[in-house]
Protein backbone atom coordinates (compact mmCIF):
# COMPACT_ATOMS: atom_id res chain seq x y z
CA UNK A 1 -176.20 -10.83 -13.36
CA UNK A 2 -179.57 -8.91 -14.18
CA UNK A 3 -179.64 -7.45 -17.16
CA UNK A 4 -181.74 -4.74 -19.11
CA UNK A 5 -181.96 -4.58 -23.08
CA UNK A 6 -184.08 -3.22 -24.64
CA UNK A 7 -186.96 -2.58 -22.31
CA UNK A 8 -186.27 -6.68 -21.52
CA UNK A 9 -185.64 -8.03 -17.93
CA UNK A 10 -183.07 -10.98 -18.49
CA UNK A 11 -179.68 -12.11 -16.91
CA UNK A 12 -175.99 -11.77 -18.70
CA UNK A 13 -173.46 -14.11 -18.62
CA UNK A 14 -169.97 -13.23 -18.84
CA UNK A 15 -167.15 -15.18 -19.29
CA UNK A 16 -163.63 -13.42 -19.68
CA UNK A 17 -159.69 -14.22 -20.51
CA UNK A 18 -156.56 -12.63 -19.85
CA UNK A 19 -155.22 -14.18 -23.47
CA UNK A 20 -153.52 -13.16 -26.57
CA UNK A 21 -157.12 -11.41 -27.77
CA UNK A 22 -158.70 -11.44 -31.31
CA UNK A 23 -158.08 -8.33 -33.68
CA UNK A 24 -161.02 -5.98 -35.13
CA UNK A 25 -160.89 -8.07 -38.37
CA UNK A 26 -161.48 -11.60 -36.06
CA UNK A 27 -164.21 -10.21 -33.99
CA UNK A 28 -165.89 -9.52 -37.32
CA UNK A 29 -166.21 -12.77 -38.21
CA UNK A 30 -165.63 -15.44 -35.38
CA UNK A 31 -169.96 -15.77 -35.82
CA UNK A 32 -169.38 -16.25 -39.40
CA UNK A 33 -170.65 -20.72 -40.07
CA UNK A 34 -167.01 -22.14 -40.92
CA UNK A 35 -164.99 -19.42 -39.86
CA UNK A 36 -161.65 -20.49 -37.99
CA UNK A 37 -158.40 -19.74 -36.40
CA UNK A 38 -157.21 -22.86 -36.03
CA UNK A 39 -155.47 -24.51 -38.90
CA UNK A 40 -156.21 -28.40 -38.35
CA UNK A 41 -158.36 -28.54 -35.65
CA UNK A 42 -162.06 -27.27 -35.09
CA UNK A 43 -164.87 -26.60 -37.57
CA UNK A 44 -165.58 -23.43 -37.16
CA UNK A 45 -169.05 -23.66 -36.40
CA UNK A 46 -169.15 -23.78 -32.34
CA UNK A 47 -169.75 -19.71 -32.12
CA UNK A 48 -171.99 -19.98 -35.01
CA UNK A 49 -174.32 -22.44 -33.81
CA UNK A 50 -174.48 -21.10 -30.24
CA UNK A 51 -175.45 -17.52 -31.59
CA UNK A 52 -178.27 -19.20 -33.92
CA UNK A 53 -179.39 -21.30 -30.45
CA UNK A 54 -179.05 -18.16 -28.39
CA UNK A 55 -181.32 -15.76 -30.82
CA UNK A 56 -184.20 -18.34 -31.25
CA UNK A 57 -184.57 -18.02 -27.68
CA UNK A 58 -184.65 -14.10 -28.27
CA UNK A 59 -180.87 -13.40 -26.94
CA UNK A 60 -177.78 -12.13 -27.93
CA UNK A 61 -174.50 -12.65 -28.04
CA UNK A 62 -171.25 -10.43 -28.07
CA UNK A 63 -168.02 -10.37 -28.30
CA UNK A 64 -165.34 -7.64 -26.87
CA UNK A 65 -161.37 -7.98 -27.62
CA UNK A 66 -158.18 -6.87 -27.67
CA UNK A 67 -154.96 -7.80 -28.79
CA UNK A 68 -152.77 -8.81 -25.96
CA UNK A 69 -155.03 -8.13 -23.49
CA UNK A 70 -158.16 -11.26 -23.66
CA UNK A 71 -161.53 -11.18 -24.39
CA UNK A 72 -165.17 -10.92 -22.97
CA UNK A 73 -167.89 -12.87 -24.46
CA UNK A 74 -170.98 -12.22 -22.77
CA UNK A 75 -174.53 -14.13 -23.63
CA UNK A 76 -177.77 -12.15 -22.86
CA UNK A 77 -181.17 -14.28 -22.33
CA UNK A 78 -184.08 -13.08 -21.63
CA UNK A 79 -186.92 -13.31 -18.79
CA UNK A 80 -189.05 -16.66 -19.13
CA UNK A 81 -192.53 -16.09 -19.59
């Protein structure tokens, strides 16, 4: 959808789950290079990398959960010039 932020036309993307959710103390650092819930499987890098490819093209990236009840990740871009 359209999208203002910051005096910036641009278009939002959300993308949303009805899952277990991620705590305050996961939200705070599922960006973080390395950073991982998953014991043996993953990196820990996909969230990182796709926030450092989403700001070089002057977005943004956030994150809303709660426990037991999903979360919202939602990637701003803005307008083309």
């Amino acid at each position: 959808f359209d999208a203002e932020r910051e005096g910036h036309q641009g278009v939002a993307i959300e993308v949303a789950d009805t899952g277990i959710g991620m705590s305050t103390e996961v939200i705070e650092k599922i960006f973080d290079a390395f950073y991982t819930t998953k014991r043996r499987q993953g990196t820990g890098l996909g969230l990182s990398i796709s926030q450092t490819l989403i700001k070089r093209q002057g977005g943004q990236i956030t994150a809303e959960s709660r426990v037991g009840s999903g979360s919202t990740f939602t990637v701003w871009l803005p307008e083309a010039a």
